[in-house]
PDB file of N, CA and C in Angstrom:
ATOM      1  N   UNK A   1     129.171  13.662 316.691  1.00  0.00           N
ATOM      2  CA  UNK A   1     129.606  14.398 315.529  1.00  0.00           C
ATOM      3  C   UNK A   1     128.397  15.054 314.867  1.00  0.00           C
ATOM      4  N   UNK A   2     128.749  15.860 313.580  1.00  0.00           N
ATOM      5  CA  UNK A   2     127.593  16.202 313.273  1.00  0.00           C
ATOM      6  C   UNK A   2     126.880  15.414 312.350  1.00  0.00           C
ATOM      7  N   UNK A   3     125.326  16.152 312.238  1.00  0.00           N
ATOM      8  CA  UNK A   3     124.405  15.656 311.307  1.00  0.00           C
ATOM      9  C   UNK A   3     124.334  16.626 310.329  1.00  0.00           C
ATOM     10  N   UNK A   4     124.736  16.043 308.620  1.00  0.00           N
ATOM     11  CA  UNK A   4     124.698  17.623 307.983  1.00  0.00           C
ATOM     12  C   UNK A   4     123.205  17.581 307.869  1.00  0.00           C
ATOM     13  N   UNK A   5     123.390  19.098 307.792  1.00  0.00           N
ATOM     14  CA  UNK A   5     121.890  19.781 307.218  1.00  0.00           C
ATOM     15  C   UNK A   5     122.482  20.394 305.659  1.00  0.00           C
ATOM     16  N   UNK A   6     120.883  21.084 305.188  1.00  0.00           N
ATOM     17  CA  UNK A   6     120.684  20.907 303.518  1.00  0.00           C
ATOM     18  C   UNK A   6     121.438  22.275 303.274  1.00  0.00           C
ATOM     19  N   UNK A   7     121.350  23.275 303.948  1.00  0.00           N
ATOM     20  CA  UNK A   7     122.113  24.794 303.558  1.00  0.00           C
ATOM     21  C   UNK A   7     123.339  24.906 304.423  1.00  0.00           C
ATOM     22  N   UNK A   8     124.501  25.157 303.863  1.00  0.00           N
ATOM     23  CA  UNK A   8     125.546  25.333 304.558  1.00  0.00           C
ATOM     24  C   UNK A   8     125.454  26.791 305.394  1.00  0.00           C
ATOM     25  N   UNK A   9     126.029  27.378 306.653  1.00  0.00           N
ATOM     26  CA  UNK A   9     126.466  28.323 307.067  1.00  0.00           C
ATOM     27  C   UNK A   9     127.200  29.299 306.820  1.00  0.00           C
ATOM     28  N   UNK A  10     127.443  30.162 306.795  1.00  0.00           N
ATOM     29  CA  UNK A  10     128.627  31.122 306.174  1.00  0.00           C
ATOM     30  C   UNK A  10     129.143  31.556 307.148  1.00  0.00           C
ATOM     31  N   UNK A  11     130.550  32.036 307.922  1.00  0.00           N
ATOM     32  CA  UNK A  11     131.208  32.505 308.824  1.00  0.00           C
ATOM     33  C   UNK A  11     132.372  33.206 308.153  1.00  0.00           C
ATOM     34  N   UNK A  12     132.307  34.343 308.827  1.00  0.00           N
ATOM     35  CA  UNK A  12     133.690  35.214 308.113  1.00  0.00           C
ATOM     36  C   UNK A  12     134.453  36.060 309.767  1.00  0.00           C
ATOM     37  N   UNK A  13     135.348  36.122 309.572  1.00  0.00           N
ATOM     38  CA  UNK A  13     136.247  36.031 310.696  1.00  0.00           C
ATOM     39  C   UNK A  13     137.401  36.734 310.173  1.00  0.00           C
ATOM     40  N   UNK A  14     138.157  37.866 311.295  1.00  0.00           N
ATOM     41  CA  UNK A  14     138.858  38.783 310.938  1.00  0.00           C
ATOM     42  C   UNK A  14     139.912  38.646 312.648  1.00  0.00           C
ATOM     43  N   UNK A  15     141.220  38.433 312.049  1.00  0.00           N
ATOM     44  CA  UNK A  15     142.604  38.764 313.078  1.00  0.00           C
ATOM     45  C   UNK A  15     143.650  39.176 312.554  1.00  0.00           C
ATOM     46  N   UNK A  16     144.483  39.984 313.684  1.00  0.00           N
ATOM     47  CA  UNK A  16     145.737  40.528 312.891  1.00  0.00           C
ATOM     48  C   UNK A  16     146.818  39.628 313.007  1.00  0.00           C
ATOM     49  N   UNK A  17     147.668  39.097 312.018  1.00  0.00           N
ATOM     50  CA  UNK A  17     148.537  38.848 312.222  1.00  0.00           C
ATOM     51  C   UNK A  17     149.870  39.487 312.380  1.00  0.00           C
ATOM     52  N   UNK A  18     150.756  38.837 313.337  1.00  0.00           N
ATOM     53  CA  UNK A  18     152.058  39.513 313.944  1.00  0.00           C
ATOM     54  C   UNK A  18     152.701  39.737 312.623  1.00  0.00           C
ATOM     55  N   UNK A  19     153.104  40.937 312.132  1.00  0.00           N
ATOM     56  CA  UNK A  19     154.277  41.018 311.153  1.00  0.00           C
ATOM     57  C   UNK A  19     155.806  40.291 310.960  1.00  0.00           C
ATOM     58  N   UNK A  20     155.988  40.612 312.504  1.00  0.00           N
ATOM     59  CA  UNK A  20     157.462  39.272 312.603  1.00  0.00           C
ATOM     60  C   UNK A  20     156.877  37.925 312.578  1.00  0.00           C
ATOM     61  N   UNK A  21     155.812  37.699 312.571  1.00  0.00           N
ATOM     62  CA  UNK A  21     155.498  35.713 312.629  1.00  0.00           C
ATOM     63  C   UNK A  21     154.587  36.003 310.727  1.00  0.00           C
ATOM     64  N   UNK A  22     154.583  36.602 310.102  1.00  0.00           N
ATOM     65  CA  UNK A  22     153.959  36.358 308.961  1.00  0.00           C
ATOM     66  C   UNK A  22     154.649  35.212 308.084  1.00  0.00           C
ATOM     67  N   UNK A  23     155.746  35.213 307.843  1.00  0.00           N
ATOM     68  CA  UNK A  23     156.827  34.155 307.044  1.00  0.00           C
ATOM     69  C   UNK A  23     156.054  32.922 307.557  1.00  0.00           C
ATOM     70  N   UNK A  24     156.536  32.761 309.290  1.00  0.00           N
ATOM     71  CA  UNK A  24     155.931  31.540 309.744  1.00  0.00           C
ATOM     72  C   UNK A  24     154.891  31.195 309.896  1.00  0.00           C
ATOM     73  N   UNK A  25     154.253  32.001 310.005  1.00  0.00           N
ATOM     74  CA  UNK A  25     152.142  31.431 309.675  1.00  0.00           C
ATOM     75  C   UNK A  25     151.636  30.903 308.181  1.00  0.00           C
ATOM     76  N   UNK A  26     152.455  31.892 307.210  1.00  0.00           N
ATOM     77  CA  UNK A  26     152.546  31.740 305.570  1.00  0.00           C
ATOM     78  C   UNK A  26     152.551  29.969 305.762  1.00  0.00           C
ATOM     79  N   UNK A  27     154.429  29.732 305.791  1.00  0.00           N
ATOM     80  CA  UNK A  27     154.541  28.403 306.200  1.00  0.00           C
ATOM     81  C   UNK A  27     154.156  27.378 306.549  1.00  0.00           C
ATOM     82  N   UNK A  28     152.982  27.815 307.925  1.00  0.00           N
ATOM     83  CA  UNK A  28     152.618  26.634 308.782  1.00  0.00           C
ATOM     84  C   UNK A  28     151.197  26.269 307.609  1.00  0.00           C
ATOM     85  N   UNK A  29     150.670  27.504 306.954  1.00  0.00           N
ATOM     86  CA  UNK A  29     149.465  27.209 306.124  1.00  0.00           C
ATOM     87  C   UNK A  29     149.498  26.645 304.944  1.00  0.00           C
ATOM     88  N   UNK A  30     151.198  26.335 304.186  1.00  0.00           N
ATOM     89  CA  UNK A  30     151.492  25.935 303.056  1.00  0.00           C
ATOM     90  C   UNK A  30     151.686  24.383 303.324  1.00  0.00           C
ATOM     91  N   UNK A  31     151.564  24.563 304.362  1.00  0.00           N
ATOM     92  CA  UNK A  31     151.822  22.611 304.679  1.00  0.00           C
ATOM     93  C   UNK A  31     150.720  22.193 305.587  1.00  0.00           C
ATOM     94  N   UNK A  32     149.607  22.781 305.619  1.00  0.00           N
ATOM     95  CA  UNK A  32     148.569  22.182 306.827  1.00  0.00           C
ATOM     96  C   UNK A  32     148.860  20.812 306.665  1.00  0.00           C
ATOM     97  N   UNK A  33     148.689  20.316 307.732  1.00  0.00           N
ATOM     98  CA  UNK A  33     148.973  18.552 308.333  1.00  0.00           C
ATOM     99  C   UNK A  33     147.362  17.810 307.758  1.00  0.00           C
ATOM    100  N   UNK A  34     147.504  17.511 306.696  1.00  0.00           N
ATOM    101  CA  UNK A  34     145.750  16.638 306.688  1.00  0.00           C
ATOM    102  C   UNK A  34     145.342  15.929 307.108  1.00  0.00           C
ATOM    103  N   UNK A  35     146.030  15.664 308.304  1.00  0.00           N
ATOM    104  CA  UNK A  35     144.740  14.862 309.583  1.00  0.00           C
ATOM    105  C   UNK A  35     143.968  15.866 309.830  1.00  0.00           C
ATOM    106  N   UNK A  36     144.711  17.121 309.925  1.00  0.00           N
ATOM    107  CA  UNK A  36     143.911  18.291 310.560  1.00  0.00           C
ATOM    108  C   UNK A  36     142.820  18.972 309.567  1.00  0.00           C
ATOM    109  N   UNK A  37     142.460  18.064 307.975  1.00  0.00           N
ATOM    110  CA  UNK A  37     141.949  18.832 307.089  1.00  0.00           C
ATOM    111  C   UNK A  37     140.535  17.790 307.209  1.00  0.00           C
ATOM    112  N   UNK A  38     141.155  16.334 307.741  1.00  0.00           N
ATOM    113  CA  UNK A  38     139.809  15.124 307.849  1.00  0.00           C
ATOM    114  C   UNK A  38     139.277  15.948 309.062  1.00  0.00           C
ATOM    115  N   UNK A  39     139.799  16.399 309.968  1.00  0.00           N
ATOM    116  CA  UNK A  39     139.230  16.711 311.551  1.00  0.00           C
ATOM    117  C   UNK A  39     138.135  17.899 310.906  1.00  0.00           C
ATOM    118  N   UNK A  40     138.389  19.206 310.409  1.00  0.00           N
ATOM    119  CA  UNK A  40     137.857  19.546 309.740  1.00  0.00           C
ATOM    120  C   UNK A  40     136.347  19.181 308.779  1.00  0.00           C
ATOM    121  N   UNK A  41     136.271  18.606 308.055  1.00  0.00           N
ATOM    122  CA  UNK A  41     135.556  17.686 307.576  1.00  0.00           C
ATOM    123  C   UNK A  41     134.906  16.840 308.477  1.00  0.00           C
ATOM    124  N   UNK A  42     135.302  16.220 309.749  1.00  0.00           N
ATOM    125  CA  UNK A  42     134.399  15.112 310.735  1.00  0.00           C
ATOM    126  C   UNK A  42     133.205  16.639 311.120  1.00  0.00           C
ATOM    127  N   UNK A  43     134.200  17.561 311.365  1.00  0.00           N
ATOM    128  CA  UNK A  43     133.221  18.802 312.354  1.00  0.00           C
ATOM    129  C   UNK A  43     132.391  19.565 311.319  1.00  0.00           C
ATOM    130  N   UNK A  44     132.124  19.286 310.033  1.00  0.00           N
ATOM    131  CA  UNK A  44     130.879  20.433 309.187  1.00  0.00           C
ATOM    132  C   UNK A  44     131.585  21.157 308.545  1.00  0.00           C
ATOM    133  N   UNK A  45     132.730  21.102 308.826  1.00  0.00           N
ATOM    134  CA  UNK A  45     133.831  22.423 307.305  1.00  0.00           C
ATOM    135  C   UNK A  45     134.218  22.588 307.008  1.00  0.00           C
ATOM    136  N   UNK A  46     133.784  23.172 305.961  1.00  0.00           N
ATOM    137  CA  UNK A  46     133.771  23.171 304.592  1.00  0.00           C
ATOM    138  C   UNK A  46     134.402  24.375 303.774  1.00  0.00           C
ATOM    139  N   UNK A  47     134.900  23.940 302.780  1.00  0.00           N
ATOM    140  CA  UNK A  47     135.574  25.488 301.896  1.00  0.00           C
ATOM    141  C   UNK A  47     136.037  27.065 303.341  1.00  0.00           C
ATOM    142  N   UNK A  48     136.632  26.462 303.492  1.00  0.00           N
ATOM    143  CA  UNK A  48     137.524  27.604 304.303  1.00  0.00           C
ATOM    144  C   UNK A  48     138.780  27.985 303.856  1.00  0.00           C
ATOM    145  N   UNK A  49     138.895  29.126 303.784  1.00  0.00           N
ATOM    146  CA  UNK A  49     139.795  29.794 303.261  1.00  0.00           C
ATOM    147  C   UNK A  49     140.464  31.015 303.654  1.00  0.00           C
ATOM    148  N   UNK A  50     141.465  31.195 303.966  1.00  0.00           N
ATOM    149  CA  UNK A  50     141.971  32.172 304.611  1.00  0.00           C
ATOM    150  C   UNK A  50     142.746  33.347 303.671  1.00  0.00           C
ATOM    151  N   UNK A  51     142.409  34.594 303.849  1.00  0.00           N
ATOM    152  CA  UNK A  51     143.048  35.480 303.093  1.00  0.00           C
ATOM    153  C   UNK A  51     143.667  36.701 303.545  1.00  0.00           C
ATOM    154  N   UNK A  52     145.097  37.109 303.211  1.00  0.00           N
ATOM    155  CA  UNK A  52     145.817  38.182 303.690  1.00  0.00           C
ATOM    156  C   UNK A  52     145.619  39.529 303.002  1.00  0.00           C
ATOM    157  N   UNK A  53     145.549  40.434 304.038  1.00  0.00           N
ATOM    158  CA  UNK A  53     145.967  42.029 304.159  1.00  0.00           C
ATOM    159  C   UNK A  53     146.324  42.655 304.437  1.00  0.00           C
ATOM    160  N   UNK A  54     147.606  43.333 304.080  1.00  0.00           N
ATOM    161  CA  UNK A  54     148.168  43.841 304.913  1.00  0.00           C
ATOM    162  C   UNK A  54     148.702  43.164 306.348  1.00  0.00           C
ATOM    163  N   UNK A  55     148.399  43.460 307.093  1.00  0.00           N
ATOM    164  CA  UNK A  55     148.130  42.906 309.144  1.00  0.00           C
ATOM    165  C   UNK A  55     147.198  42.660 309.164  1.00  0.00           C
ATOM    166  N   UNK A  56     146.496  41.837 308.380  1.00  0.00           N
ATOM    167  CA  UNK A  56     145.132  41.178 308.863  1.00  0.00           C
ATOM    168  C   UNK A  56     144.567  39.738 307.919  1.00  0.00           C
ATOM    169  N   UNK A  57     144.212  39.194 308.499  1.00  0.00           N
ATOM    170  CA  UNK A  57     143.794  37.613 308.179  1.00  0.00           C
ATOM    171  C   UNK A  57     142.595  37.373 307.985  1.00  0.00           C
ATOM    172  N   UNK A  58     141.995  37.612 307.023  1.00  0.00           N
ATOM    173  CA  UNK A  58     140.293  37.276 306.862  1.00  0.00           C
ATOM    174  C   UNK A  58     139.980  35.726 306.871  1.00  0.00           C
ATOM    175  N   UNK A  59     139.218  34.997 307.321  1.00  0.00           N
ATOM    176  CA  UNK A  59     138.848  33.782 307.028  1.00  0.00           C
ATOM    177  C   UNK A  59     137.077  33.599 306.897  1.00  0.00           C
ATOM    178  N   UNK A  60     137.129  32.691 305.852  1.00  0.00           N
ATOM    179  CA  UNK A  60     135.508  32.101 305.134  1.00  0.00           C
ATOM    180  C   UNK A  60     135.376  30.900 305.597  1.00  0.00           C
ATOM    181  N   UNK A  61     134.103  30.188 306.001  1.00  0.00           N
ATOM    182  CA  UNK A  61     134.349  29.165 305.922  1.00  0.00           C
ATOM    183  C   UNK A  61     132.877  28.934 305.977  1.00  0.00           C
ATOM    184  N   UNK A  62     132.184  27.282 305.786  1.00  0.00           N
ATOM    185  CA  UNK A  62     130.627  27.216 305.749  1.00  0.00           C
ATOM    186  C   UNK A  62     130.788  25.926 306.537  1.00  0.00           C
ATOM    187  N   UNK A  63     129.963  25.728 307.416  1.00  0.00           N
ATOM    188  CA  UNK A  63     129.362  24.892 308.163  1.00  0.00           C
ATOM    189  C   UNK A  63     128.267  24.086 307.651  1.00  0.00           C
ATOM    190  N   UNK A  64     128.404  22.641 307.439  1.00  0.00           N
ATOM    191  CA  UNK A  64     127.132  21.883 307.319  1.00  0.00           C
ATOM    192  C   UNK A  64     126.517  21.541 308.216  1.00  0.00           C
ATOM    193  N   UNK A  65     126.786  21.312 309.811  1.00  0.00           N
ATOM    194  CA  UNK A  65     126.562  20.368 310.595  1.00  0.00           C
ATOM    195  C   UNK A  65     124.941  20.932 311.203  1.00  0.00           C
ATOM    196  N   UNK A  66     124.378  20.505 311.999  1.00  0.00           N
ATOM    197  CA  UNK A  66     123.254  21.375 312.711  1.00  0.00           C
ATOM    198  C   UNK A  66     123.600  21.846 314.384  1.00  0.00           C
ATOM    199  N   UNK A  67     125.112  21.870 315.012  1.00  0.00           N
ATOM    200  CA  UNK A  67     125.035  22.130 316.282  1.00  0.00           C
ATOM    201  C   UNK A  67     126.524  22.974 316.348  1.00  0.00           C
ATOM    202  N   UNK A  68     126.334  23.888 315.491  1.00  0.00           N
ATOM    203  CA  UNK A  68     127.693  24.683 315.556  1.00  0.00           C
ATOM    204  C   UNK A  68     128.346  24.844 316.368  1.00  0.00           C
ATOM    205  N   UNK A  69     127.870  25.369 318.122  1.00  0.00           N
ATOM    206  CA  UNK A  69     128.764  25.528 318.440  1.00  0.00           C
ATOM    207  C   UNK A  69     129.356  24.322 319.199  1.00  0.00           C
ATOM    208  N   UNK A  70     128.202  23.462 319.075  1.00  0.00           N
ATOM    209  CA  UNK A  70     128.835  22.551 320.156  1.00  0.00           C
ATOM    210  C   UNK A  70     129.929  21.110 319.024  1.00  0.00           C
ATOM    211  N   UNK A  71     129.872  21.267 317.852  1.00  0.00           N
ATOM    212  CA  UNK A  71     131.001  21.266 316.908  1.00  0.00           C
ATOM    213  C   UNK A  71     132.371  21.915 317.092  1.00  0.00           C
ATOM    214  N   UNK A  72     132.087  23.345 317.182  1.00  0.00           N
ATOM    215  CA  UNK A  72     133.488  23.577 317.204  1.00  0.00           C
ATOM    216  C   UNK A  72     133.931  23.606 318.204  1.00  0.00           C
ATOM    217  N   UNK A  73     133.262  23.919 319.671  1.00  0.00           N
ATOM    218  CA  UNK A  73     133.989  23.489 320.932  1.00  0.00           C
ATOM    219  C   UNK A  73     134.542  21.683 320.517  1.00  0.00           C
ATOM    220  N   UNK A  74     133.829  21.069 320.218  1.00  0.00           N
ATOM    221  CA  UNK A  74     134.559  19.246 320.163  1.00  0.00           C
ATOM    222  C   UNK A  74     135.847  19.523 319.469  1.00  0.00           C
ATOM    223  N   UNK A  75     135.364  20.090 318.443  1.00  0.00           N
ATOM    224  CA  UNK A  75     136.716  20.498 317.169  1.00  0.00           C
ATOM    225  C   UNK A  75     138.295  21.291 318.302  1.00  0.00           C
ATOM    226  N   UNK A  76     138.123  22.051 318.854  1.00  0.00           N
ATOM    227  CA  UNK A  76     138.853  22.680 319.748  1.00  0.00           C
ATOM    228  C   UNK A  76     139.239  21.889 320.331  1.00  0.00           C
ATOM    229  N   UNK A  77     138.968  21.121 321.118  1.00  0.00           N
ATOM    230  CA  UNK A  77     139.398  19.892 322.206  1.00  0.00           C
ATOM    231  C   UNK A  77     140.335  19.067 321.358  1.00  0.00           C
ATOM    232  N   UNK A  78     140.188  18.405 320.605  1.00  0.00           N
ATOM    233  CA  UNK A  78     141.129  17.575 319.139  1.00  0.00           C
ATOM    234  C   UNK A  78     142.552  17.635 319.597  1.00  0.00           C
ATOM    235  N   UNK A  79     143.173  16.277 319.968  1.00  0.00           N
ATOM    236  CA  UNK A  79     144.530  16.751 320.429  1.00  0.00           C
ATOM    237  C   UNK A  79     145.479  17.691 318.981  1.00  0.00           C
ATOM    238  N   UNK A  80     145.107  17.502 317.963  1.00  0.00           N
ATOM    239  CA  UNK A  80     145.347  17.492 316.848  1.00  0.00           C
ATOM    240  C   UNK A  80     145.338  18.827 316.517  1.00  0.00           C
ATOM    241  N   UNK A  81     144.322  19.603 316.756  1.00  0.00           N
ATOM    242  CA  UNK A  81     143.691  21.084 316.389  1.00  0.00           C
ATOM    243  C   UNK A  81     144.694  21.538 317.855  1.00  0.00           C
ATOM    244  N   UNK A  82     144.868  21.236 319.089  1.00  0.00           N
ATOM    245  CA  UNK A  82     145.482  22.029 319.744  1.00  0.00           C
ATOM    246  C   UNK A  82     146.700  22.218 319.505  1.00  0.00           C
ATOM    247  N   UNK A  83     147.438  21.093 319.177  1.00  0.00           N
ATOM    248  CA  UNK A  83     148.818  21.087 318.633  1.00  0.00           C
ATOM    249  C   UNK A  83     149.260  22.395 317.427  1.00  0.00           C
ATOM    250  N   UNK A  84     147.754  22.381 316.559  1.00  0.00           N
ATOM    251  CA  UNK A  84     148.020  22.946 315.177  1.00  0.00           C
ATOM    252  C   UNK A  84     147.710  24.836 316.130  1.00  0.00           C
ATOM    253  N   UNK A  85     146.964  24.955 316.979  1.00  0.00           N
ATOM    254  CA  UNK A  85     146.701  26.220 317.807  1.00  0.00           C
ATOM    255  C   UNK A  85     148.041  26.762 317.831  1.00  0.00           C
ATOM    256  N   UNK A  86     148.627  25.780 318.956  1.00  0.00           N
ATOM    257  CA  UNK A  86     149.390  25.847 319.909  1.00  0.00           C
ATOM    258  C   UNK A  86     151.047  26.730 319.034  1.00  0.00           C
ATOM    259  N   UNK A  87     151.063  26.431 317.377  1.00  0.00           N
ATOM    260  CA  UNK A  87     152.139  26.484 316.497  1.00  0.00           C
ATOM    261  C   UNK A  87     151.179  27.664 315.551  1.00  0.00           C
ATOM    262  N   UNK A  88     149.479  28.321 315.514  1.00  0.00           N
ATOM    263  CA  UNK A  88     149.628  29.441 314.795  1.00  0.00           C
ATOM    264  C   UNK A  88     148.957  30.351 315.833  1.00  0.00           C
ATOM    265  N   UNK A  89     148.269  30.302 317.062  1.00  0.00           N
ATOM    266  CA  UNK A  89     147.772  31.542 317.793  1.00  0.00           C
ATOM    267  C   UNK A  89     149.248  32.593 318.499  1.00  0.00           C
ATOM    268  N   UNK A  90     150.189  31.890 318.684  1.00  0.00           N
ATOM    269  CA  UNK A  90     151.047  33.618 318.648  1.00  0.00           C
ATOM    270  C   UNK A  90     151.864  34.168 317.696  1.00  0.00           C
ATOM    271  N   UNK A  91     151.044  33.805 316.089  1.00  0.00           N
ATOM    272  CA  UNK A  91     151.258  34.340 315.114  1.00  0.00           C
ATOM    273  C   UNK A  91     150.179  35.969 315.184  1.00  0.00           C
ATOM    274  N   UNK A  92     149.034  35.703 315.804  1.00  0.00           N
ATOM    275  CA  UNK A  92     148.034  36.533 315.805  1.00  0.00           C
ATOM    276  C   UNK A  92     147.557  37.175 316.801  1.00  0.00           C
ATOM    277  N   UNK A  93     147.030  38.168 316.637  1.00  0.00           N
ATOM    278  CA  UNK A  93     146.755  39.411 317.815  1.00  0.00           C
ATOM    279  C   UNK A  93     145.155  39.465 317.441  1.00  0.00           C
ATOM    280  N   UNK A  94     144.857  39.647 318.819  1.00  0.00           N
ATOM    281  CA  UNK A  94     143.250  40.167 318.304  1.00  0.00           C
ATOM    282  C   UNK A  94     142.785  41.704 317.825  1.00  0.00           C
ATOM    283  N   UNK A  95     141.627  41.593 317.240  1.00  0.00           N
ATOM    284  CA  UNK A  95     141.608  43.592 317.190  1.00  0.00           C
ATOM    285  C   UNK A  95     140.812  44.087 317.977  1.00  0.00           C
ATOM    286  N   UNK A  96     140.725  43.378 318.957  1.00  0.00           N
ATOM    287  CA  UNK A  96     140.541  43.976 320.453  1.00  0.00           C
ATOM    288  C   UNK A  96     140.549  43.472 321.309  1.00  0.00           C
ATOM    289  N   UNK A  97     141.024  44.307 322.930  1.00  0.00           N
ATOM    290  CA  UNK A  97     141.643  43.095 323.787  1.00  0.00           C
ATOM    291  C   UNK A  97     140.248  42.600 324.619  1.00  0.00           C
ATOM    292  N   UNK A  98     139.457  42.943 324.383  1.00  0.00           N
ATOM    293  CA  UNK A  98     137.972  42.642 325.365  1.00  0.00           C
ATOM    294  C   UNK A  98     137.097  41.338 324.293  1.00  0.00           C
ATOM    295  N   UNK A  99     137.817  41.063 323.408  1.00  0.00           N
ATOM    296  CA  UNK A  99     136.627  40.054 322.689  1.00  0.00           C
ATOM    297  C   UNK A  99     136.825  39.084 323.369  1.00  0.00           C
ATOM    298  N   UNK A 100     137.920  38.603 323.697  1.00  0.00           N
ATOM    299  CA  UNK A 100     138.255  37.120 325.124  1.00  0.00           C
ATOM    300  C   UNK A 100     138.696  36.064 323.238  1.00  0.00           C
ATOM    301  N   UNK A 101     138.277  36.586 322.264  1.00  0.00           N
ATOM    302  CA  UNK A 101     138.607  35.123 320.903  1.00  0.00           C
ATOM    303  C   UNK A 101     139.848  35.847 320.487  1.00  0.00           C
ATOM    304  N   UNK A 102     140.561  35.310 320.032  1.00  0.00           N
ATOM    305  CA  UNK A 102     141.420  35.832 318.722  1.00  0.00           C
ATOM    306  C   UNK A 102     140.870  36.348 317.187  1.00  0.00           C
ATOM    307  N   UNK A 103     140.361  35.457 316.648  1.00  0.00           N
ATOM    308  CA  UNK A 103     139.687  35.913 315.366  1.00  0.00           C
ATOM    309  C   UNK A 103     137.817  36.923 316.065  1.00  0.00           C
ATOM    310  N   UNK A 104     137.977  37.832 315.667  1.00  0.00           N
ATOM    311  CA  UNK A 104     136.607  37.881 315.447  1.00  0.00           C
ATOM    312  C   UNK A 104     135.570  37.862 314.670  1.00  0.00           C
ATOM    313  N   UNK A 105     134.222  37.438 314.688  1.00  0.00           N
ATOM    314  CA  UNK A 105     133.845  37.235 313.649  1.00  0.00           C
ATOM    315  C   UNK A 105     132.702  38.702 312.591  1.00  0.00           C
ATOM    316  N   UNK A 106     132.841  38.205 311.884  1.00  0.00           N
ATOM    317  CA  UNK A 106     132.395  39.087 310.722  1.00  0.00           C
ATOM    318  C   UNK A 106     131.152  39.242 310.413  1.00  0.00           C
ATOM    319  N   UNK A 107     129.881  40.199 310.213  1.00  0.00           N
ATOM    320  CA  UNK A 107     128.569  40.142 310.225  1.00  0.00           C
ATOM    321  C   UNK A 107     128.516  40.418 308.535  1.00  0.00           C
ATOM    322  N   UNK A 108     127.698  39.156 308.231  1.00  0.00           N
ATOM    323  CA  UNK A 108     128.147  39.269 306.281  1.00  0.00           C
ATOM    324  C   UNK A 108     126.798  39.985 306.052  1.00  0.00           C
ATOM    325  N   UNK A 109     127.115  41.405 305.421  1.00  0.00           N
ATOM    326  CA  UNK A 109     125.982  41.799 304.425  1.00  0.00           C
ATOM    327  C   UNK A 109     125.758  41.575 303.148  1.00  0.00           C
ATOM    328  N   UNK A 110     126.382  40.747 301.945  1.00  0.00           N
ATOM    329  CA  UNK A 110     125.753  40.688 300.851  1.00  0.00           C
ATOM    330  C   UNK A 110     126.911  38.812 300.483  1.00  0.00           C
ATOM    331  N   UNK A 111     126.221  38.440 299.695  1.00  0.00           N
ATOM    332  CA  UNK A 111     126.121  36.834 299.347  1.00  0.00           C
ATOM    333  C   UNK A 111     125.436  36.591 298.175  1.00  0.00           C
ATOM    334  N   UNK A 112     126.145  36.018 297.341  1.00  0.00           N
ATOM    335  CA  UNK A 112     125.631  35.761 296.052  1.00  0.00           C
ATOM    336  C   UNK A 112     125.882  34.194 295.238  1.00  0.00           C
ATOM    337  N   UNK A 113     124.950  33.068 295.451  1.00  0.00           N
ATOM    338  CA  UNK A 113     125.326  31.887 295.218  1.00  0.00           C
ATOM    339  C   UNK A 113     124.786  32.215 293.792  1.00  0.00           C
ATOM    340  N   UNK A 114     125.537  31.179 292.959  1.00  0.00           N
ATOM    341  CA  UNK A 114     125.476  30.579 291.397  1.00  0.00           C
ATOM    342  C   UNK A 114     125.531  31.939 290.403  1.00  0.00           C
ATOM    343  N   UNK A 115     124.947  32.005 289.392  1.00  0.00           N
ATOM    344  CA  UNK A 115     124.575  32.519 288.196  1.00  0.00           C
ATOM    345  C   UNK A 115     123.784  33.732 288.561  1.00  0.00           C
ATOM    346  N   UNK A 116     123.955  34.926 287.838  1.00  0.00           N
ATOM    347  CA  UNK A 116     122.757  35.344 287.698  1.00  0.00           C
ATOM    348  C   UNK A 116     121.489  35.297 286.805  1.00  0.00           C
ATOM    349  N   UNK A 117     120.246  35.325 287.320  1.00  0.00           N
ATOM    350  CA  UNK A 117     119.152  35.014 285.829  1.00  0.00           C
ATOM    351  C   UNK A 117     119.644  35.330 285.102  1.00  0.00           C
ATOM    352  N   UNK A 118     119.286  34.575 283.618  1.00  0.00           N
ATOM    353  CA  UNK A 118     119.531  34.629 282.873  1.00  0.00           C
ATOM    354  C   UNK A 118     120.677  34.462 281.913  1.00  0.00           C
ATOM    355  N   UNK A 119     121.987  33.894 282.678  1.00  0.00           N
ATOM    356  CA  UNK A 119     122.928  33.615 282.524  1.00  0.00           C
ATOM    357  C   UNK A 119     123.143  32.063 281.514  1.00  0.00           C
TER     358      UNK A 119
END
């Protein structure tokens, strides 16, 4: 599992969701199963949050751990996380068919933790 480290990660991640499966993705996210929120938490993350537009699904999320990817590949394997896959990936389309992921991820240009001086 992981070892946290002192600065969290930032990851931002962009997919479309199916218009006929929106009701049911809404749904499946109004009741996440919280085993699947501890599994989460065993793997480094943290404050994730998913947000709608239109046909598209932005997600945030920060990583504590120090071995990302080899976190979320373990995280993936989870009989638990596949089950929870298995009931929202053909809610979603990718926005392109050559990335081989569903979500892709997002290159963050601006970030602003706490206060500003002088506040």
């Amino acid at each position: 599992m992981s070892h946290h480290s002192t600065q969290p990660r930032r990851f931002g991640s962009v997919v479309r969701v199916r218009a006929e499966r929106w009701d049911e993705y809404r749904k499946l996210h109004e009741a996440v199963w919280p085993e699947l929120l501890v599994l989460f938490q065993i793997y480094g993350v943290r404050n994730f949050t998913i947000y709608h537009y239109e046909h598209l699904l932005f997600s945030y999320k920060e990583y504590v751990g120090k071995h990302y990817e080899g976190d979320m590949a373990r995280l993936a394997e989870e009989p638990l996380m596949r089950r929870w896959l298995e009931l929202t990936d053909p809610c979603q389309l990718p926005l392109s068919s050559s990335s081989g992921s569903l979500w892709a991820d997002m290159q963050e240009i601006f970030h602003m933790d706490g206060r500003a001086k002088g506040d």
